[in-house]
C-alpha atoms as a PDB file:
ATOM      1  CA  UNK A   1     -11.908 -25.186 -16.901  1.00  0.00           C
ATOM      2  CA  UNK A   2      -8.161 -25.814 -15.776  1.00  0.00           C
ATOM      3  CA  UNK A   3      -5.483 -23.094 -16.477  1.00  0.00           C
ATOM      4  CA  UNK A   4      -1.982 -23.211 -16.236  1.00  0.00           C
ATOM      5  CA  UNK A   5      -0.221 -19.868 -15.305  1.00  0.00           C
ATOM      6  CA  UNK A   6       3.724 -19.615 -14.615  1.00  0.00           C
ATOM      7  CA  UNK A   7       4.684 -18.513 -10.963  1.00  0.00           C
ATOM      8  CA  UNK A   8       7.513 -15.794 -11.376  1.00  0.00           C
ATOM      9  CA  UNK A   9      10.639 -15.330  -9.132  1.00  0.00           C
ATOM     10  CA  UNK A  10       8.911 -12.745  -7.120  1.00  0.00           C
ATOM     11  CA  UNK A  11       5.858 -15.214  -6.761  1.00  0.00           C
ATOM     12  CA  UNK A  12       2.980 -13.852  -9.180  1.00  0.00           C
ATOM     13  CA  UNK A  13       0.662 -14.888 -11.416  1.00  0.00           C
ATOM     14  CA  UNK A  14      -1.443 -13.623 -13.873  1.00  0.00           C
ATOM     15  CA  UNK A  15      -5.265 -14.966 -13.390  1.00  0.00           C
ATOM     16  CA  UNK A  16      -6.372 -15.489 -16.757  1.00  0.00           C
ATOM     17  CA  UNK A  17      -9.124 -12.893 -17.852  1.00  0.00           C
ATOM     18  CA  UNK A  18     -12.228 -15.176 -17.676  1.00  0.00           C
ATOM     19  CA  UNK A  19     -11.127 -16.193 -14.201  1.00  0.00           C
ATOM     20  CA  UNK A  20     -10.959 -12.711 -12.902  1.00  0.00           C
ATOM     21  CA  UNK A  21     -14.324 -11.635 -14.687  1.00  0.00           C
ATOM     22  CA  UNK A  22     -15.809 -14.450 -12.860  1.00  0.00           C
ATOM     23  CA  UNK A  23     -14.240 -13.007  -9.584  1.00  0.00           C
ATOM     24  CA  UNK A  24     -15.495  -9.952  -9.990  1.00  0.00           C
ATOM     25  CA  UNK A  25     -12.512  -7.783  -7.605  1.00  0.00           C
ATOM     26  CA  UNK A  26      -9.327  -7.139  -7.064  1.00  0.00           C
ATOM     27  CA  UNK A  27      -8.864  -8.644  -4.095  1.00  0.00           C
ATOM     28  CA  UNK A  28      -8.702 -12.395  -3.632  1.00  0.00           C
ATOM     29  CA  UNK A  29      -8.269 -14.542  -0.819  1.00  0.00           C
ATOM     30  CA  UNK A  30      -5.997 -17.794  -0.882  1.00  0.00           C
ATOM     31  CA  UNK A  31      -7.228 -20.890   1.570  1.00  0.00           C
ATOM     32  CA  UNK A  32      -5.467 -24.128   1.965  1.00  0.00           C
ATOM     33  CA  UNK A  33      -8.647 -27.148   1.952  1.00  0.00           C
ATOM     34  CA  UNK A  34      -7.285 -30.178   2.776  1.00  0.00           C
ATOM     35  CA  UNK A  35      -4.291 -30.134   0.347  1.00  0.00           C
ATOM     36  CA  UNK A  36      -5.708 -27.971  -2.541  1.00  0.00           C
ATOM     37  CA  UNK A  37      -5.572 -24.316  -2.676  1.00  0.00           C
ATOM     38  CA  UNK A  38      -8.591 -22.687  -3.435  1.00  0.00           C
ATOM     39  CA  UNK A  39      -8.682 -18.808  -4.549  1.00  0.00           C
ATOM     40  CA  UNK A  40     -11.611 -16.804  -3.193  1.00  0.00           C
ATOM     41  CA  UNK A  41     -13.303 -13.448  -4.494  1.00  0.00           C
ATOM     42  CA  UNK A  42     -13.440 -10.979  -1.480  1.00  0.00           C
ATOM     43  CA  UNK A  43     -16.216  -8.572  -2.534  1.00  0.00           C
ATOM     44  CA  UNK A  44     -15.507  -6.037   0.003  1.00  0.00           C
ATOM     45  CA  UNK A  45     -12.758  -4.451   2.321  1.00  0.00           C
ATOM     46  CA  UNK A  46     -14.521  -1.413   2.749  1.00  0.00           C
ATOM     47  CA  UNK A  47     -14.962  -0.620   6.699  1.00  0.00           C
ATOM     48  CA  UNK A  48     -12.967  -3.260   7.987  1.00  0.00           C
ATOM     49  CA  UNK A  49     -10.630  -0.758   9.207  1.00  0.00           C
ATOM     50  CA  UNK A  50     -13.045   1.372  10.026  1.00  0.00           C
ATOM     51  CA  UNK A  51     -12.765   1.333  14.082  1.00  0.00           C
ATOM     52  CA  UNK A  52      -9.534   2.114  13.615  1.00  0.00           C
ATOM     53  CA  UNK A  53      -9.892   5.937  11.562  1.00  0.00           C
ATOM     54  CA  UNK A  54     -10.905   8.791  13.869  1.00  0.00           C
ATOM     55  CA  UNK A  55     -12.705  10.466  11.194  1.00  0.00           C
ATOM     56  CA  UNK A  56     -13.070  10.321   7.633  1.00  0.00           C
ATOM     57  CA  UNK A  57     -10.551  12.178   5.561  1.00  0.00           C
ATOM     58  CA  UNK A  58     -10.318  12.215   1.837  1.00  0.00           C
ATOM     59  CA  UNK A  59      -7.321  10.738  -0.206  1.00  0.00           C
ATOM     60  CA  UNK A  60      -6.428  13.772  -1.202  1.00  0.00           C
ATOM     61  CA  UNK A  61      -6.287  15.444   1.760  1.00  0.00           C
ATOM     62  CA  UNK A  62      -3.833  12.533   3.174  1.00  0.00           C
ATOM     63  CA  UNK A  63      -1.917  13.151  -0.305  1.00  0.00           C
ATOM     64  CA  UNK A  64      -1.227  16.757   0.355  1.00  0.00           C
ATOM     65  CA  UNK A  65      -0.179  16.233   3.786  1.00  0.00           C
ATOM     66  CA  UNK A  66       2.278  13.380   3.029  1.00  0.00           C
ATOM     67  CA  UNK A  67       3.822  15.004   0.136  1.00  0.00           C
ATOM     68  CA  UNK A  68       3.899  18.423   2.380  1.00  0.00           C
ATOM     69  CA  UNK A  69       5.752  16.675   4.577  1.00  0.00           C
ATOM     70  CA  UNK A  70       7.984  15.119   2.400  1.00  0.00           C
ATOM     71  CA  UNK A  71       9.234  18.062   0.533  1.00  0.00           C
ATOM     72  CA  UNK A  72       9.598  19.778   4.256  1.00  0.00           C
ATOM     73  CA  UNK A  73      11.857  16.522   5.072  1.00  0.00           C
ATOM     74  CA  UNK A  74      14.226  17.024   1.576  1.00  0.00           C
ATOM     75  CA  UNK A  75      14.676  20.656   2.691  1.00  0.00           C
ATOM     76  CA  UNK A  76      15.481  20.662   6.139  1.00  0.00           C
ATOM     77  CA  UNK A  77      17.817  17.321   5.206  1.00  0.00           C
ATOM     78  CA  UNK A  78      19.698  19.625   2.445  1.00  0.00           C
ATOM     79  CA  UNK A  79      19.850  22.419   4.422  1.00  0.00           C
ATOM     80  CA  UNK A  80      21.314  20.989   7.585  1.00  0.00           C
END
């Protein structure tokens, strides 16, 4: 089942529908075997950072804080 898909300037593709169904993510993996490139389904990235966080905090919570901080930024740059 070959496709042919156009590479853009910036270097993307579209994967044809039926080809991501089959892949069932988001998140693919490209591997180079011996001279053909081969595009693999990763099912999971969940907890691979994991040793890395200190604790768990929601999105929304990291949201809040960034966007806190941002308008805080805006001000004090406006205001100085």
């Amino acid at each position: 089942m070959p496709k042919t898909v156009k590479v853009t300037q910036k270097g993307q593709v579209t994967i044809p529908r039926d080809i991501r169904n089959l892949l069932k993510t988001d998140v693919v993996e490209f591997v180079v075997i011996d001279g053909n490139i081969v595009v693999k389904p990763v099912e999971s990235v969940a907890g691979s950072l994991k040793s890395y966080a200190k604790k768990y905090t929601p999105l929304k919570d990291v949201r809040e804080k960034v966007w806190g901080e941002v308008v805080h930024d805006r001000v004090v740059k406006k205001t100085s």
